[in-house]
Protein backbone atom coordinates (compact mmCIF):
# COMPACT_ATOMS: atom_id res chain seq x y z
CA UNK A 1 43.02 33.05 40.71
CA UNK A 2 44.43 32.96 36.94
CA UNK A 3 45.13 35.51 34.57
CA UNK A 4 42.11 35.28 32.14
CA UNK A 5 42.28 36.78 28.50
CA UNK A 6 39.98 39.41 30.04
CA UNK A 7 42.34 40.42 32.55
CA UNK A 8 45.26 39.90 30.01
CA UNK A 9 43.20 42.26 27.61
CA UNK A 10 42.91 44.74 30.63
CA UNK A 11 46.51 45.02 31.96
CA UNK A 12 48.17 45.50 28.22
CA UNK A 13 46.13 48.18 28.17
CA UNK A 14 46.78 49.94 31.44
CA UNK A 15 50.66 49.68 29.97
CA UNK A 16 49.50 51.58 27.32
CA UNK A 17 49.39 54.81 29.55
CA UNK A 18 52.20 56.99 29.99
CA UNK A 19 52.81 57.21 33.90
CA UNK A 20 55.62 60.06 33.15
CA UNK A 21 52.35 62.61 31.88
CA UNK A 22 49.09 62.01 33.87
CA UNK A 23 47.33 64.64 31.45
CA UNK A 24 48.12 62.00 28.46
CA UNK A 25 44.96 59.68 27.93
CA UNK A 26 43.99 56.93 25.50
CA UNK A 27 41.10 56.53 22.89
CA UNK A 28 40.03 53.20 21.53
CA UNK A 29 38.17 54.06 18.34
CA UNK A 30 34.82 52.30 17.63
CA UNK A 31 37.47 50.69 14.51
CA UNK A 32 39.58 48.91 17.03
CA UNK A 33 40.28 44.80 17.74
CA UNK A 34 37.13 43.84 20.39
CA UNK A 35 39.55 42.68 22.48
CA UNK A 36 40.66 46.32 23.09
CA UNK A 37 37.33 47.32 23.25
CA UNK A 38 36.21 44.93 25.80
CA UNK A 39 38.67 45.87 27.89
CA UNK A 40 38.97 49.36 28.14
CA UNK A 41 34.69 48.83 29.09
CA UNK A 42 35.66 46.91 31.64
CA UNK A 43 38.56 49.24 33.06
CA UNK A 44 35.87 51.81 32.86
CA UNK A 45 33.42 50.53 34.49
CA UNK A 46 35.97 49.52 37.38
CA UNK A 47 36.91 52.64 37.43
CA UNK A 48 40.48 52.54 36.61
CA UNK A 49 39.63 55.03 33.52
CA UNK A 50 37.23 57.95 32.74
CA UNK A 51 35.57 57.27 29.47
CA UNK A 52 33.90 54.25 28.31
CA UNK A 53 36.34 54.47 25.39
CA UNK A 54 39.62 55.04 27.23
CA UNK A 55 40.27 58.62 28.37
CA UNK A 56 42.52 59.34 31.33
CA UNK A 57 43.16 57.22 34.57
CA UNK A 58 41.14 57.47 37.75
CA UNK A 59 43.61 57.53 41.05
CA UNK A 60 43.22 53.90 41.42
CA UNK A 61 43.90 53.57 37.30
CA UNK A 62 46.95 55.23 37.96
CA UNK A 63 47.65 52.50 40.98
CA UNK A 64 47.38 49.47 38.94
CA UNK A 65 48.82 51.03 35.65
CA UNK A 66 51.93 51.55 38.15
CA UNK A 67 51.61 47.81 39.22
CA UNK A 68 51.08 46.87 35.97
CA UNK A 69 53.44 48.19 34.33
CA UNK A 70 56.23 47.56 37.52
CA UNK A 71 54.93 43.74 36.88
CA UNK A 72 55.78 43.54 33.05
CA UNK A 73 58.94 44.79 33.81
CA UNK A 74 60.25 42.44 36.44
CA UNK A 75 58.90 40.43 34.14
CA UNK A 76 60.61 40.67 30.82
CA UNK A 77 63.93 41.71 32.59
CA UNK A 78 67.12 39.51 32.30
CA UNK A 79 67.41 37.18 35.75
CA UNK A 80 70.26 38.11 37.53
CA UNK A 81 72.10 34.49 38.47
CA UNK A 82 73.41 34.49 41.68
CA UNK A 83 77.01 32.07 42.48
């Protein structure tokens, strides 16, 4: 399994949410890049989100916005060198 764009597309948008406020959502106007707008369908009709158009996470958004956003930041951390 690779990361696609799709799936790319998809996870910088579950960073997007703000896991410390799980009444905060997101709204991808009609105005936005496609790429955005393809993937916030997608998350929706996964049903990681609530709206077609962003909206707030489901219980298994909030799951892999977690992982998601855990993963970026192991990710872009500094690598601790070990003697």
């Amino acid at each position: 399994m690779t990361f696609t764009p799709e799936l790319i597309a998809e996870l910088e948008i579950l960073a997007l949410y703000n896991l410390d406020n799980h009444q905060e959502g997101l709204k991808v106007h009609n105005n936005a890049n496609p790429k955005a707008q393809g993937a916030v369908t997608r998350l929706y009709h996964k049903g990681l989100i609530t709206q077609a158009d962003g909206g707030y996470l489901t219980s298994l958004g909030l799951d892999a916005a977690e992982h998601a956003q855990a993963l970026l930041t192991i990710l872009v951390s500094e690598p601790e060198h070990s003697s």
